[in-house]
N, C-alpha and C. Protein backbone atom coordinates (compact mmCIF):
# COMPACT_ATOMS: atom_id res chain seq x y z
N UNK A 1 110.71 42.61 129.03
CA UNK A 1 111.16 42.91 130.37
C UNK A 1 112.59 42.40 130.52
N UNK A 2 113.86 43.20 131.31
CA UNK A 2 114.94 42.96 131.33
C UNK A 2 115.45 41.75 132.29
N UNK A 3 116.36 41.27 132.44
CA UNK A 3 116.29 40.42 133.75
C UNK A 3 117.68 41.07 134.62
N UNK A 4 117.07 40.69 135.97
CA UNK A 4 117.82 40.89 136.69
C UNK A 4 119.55 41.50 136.45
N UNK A 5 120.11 40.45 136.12
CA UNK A 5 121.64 40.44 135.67
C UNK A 5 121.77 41.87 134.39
N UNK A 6 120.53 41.70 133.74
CA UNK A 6 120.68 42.70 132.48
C UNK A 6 120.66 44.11 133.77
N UNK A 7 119.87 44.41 134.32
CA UNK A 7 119.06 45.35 135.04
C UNK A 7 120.85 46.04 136.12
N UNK A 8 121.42 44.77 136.64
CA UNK A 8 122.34 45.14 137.12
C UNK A 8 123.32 45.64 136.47
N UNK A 9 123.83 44.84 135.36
CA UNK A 9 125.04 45.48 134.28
C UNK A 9 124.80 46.76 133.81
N UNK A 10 123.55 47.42 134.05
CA UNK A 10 122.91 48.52 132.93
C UNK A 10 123.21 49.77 134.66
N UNK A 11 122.82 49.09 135.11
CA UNK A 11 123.12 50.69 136.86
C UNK A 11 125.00 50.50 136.93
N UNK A 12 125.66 49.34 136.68
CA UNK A 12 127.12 49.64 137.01
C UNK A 12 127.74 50.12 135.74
N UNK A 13 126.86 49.94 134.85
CA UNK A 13 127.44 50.99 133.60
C UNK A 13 126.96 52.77 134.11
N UNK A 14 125.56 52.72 134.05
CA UNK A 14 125.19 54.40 134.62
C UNK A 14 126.48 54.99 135.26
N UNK A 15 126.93 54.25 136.63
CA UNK A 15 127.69 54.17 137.66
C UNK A 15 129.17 55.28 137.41
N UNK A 16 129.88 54.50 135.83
CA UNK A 16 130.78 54.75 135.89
C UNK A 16 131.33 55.39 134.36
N UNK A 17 130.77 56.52 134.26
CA UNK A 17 130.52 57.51 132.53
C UNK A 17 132.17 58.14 132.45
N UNK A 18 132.32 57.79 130.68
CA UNK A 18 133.14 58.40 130.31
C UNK A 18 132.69 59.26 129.62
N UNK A 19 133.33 60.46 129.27
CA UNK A 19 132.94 61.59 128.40
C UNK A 19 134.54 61.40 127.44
N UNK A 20 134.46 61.99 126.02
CA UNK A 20 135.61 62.22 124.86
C UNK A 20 134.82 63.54 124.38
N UNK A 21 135.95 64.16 123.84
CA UNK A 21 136.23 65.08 122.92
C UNK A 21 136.96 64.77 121.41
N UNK A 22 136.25 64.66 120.46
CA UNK A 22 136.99 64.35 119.36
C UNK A 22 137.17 65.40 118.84
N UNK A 23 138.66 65.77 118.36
CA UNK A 23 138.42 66.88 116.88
C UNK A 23 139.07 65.53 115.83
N UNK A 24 138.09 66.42 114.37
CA UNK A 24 138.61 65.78 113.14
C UNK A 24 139.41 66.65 112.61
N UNK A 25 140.88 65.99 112.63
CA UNK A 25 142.40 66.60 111.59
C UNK A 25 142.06 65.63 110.53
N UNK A 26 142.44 66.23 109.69
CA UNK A 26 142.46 65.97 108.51
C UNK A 26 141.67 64.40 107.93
N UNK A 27 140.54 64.61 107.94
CA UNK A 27 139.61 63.62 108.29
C UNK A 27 139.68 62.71 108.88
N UNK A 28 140.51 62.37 109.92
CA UNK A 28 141.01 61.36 110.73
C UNK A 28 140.31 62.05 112.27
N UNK A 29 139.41 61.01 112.75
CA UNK A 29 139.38 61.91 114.14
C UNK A 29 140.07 61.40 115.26
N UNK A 30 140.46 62.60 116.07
CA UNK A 30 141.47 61.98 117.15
C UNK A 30 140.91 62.36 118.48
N UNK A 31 140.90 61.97 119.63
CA UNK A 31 140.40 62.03 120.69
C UNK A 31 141.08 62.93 121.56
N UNK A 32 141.10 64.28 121.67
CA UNK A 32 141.91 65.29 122.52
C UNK A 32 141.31 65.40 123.71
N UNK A 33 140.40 64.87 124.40
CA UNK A 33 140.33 65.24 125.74
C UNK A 33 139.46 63.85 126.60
N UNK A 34 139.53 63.90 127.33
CA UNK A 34 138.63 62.85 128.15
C UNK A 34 138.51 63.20 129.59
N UNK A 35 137.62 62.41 130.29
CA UNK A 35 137.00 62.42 131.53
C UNK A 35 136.62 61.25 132.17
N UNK A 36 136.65 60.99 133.48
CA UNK A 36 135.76 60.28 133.89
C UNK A 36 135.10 60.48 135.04
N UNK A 37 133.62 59.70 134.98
CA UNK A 37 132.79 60.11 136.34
C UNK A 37 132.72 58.93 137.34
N UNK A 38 133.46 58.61 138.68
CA UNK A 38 132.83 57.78 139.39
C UNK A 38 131.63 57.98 140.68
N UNK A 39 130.94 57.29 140.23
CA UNK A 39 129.66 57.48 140.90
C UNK A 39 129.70 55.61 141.89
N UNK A 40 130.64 55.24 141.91
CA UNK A 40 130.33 53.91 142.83
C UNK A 40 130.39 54.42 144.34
N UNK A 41 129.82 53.34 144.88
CA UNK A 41 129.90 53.74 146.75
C UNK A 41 131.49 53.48 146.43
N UNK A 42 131.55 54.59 147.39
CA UNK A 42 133.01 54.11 148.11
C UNK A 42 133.55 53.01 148.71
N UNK A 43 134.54 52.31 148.37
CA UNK A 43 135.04 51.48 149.15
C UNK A 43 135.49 51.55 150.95
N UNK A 44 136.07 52.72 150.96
CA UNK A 44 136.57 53.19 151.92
C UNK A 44 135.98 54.94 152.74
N UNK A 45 135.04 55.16 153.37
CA UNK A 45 134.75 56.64 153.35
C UNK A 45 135.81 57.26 154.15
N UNK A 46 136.73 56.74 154.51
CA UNK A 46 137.53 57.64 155.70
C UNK A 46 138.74 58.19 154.19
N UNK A 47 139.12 57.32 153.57
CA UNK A 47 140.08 57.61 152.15
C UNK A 47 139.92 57.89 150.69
N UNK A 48 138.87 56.94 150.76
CA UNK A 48 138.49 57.20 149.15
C UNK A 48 137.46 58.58 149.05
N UNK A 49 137.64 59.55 148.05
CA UNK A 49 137.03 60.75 147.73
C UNK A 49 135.77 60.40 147.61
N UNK A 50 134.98 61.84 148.07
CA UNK A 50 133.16 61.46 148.23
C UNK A 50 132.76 61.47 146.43
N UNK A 51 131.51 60.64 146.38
CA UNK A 51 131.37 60.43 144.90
C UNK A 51 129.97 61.29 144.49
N UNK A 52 129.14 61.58 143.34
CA UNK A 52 129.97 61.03 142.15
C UNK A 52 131.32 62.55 142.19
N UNK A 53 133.09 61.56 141.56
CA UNK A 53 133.61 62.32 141.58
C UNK A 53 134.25 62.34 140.28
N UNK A 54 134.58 63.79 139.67
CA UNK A 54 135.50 63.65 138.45
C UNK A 54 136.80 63.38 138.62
N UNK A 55 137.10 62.59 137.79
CA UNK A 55 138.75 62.26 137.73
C UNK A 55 139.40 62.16 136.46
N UNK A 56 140.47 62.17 135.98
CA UNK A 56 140.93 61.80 135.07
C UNK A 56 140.98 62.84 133.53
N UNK A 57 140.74 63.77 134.32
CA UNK A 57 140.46 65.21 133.04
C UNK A 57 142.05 65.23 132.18
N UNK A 58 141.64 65.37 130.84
CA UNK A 58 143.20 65.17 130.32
C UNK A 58 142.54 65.59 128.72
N UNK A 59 143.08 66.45 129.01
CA UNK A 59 143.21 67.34 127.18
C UNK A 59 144.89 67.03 126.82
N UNK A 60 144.74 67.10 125.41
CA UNK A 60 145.77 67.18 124.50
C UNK A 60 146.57 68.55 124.88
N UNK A 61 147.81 68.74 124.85
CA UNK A 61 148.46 69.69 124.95
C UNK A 61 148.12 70.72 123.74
N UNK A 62 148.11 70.40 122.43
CA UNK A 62 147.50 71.01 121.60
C UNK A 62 146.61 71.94 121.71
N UNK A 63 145.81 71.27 122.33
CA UNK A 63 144.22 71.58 122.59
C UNK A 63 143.83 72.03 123.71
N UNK A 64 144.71 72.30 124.10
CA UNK A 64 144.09 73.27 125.76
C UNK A 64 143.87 75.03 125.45
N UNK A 65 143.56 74.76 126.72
CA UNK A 65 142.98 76.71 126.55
C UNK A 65 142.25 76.97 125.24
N UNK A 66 141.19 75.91 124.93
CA UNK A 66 140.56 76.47 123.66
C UNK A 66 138.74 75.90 124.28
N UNK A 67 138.85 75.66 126.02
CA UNK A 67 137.83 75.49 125.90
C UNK A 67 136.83 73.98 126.39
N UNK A 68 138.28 73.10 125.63
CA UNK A 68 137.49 72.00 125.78
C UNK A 68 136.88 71.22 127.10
N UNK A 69 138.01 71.42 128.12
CA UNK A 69 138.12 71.02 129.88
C UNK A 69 136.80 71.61 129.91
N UNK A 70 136.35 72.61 130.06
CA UNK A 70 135.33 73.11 130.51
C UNK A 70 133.90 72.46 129.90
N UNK A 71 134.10 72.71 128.71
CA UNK A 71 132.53 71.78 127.93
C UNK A 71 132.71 70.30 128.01
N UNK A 72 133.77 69.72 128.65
CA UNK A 72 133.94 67.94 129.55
C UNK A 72 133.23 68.05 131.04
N UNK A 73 133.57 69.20 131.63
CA UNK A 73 133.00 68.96 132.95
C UNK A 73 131.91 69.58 132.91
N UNK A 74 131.36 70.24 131.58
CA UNK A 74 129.57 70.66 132.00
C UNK A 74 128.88 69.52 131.59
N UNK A 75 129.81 68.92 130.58
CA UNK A 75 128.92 67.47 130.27
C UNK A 75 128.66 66.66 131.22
N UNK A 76 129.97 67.04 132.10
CA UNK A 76 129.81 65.29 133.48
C UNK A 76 129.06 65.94 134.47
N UNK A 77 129.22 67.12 134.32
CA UNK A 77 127.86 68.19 135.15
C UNK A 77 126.04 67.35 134.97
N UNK A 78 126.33 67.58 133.61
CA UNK A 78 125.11 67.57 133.25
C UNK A 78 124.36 65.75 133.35
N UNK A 79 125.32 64.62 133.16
CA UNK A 79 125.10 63.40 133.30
C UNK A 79 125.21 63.07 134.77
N UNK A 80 125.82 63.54 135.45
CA UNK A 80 125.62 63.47 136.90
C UNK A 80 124.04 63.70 137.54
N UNK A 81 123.55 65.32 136.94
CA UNK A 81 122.23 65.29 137.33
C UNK A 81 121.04 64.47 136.72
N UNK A 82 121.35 63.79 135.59
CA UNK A 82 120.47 63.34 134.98
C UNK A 82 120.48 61.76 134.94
N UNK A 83 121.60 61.31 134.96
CA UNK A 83 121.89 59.92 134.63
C UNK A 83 122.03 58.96 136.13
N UNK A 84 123.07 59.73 137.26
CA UNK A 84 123.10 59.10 138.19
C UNK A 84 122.49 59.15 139.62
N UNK A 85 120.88 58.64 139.50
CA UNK A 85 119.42 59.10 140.40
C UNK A 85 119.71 60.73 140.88
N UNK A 86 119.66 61.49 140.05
CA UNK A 86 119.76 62.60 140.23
C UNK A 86 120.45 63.12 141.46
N UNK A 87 121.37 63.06 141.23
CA UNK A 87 122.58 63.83 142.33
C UNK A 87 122.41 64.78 142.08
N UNK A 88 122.93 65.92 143.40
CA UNK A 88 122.75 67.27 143.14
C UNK A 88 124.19 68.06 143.73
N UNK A 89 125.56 67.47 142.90
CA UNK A 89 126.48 67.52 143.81
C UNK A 89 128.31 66.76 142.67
N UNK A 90 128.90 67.27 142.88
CA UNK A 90 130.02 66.53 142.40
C UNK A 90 131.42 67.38 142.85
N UNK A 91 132.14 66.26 142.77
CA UNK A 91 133.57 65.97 143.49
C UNK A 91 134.90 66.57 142.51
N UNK A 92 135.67 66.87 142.76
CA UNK A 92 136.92 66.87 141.89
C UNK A 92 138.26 66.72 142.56
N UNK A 93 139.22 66.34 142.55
CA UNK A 93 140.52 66.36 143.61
C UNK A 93 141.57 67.21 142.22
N UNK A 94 142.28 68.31 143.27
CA UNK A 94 143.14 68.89 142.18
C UNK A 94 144.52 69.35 142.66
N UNK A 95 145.67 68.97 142.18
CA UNK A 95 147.04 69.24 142.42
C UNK A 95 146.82 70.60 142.97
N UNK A 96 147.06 70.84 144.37
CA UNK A 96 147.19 71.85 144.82
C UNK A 96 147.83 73.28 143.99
N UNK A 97 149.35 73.06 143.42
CA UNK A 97 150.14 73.96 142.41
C UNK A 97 149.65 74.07 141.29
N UNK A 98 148.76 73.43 140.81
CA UNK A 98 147.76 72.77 139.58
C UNK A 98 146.96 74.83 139.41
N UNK A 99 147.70 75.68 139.08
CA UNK A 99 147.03 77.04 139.98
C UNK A 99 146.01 77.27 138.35
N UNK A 100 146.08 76.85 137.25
CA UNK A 100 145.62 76.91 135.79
C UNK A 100 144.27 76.20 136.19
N UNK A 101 144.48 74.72 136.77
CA UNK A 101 143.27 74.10 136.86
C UNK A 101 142.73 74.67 138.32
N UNK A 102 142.94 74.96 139.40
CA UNK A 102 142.14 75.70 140.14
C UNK A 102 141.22 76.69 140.02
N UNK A 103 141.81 77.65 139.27
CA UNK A 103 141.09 78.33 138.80
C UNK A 103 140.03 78.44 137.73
N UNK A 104 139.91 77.03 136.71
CA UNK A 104 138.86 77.06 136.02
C UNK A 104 138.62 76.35 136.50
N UNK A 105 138.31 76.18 137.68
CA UNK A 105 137.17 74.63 138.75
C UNK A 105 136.44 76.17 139.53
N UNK A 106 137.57 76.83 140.19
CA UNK A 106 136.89 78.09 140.69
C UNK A 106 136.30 78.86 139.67
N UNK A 107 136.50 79.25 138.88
CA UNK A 107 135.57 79.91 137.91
C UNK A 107 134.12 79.03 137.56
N UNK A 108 134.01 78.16 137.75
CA UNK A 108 132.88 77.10 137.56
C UNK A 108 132.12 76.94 138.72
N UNK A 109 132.36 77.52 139.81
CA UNK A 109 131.75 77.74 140.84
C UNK A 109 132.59 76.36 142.23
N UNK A 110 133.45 75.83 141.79
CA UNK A 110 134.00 74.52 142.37
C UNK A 110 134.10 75.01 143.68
N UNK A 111 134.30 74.96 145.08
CA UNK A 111 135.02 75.09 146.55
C UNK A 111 135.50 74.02 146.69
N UNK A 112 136.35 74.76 147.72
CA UNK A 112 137.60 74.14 148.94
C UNK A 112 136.97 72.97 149.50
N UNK A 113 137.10 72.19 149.75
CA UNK A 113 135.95 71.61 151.07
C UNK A 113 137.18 70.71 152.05
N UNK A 114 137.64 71.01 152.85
CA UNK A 114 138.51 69.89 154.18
C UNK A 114 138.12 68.79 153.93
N UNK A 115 139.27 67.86 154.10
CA UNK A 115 139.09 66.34 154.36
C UNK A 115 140.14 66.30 155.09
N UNK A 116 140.11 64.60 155.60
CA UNK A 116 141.23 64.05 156.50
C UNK A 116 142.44 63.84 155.39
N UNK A 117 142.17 62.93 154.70
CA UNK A 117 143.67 62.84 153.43
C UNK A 117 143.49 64.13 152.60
N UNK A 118 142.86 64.48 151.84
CA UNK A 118 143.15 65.15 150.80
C UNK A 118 144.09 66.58 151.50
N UNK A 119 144.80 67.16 151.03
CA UNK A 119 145.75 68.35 151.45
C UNK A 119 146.27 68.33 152.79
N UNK A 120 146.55 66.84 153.31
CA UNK A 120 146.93 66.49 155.01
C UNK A 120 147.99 65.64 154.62
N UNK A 121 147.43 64.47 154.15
CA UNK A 121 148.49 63.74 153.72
C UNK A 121 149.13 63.50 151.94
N UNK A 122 148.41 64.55 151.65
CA UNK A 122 149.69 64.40 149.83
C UNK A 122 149.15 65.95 149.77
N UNK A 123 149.67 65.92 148.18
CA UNK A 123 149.71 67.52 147.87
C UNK A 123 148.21 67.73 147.27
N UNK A 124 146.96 67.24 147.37
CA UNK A 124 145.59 67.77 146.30
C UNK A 124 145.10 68.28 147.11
N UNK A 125 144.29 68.81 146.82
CA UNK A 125 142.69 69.12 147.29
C UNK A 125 141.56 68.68 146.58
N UNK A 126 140.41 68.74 147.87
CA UNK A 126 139.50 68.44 147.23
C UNK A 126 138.79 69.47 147.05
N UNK A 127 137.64 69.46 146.12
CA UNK A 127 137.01 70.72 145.71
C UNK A 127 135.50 69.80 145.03
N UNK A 128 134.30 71.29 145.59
CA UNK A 128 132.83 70.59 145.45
C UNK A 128 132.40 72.26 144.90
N UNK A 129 131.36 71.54 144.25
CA UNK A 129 129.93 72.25 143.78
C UNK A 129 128.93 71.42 144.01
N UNK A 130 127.78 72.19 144.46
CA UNK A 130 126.40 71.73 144.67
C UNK A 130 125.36 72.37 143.56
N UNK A 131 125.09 71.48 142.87
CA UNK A 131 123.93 72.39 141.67
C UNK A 131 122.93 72.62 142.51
N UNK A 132 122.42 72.73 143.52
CA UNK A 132 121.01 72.97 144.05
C UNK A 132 121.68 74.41 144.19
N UNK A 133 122.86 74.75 144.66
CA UNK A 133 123.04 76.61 144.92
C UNK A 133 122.36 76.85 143.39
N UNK A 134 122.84 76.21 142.19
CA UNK A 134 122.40 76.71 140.91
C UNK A 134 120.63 77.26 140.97
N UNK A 135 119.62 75.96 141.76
CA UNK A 135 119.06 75.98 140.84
C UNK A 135 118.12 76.76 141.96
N UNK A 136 118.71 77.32 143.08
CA UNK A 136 117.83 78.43 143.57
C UNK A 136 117.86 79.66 143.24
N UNK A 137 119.00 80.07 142.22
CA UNK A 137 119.15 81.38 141.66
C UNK A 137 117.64 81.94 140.06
């Protein structure tokens, strides 16, 4: 049986998932893309983005448009519903002019959704999907 302290370190790890993409060049592997998921309460709900939210999406220049962005966020798709007490729901904030990444968040089923900061006071938006639309189809 775990104790307490173990029990806690093990939910603020769940909490806060990284995803990588490795390709192997020339038997050396190098890490071309990454992600991250925050799933903590918010500090702030009037500022800080609703959770769990993706952030931090970043492919290799190399390595874009081959795919990878997309099989990062079905992964954090997929650990979101499974890993963090089953949420049915996730976040993304995206450079408004960002018109490359809008559109493969919109092609993924992502929406618009209003907030007070996001596209009021700087240039992002925020943008949601709900897997429950998924899983009534």
């Amino acid at each position: 049986r775990s104790t307490p302290q173990a029990e806690r370190r093990q939910r603020r790890q769940r909490r806060r998932q990284q995803q990588t993409w490795k390709q192997h060049t020339n038997q050396q592997p190098m890490v071309v893309g990454f992600v991250d998921i925050d799933a903590r309460p918010p500090k702030q709900v009037t500022t800080d983005p609703p959770r769990p939210y993706l952030s931090d999406l970043c492919i290799h220049p190399c390595y874009r448009r081959q795919g990878i962005a997309r099989a990062l966020i079905q992964k954090c798709e997929e650990t979101v519903q499974h890993v963090f007490d089953n949420k049915h729901e996730m976040y993304i904030r995206v450079e408004q002019d960002n018109d490359a990444a809008r559109s493969m968040y919109e092609n993924m089923g992502y929406q618009h959704q209003l907030h007070d900061i996001f596209g009021v006071q700087d240039t992002t938006m925020l943008l949601h999907r709900s897997f429950l639309q998924d899983n009534d189809h």
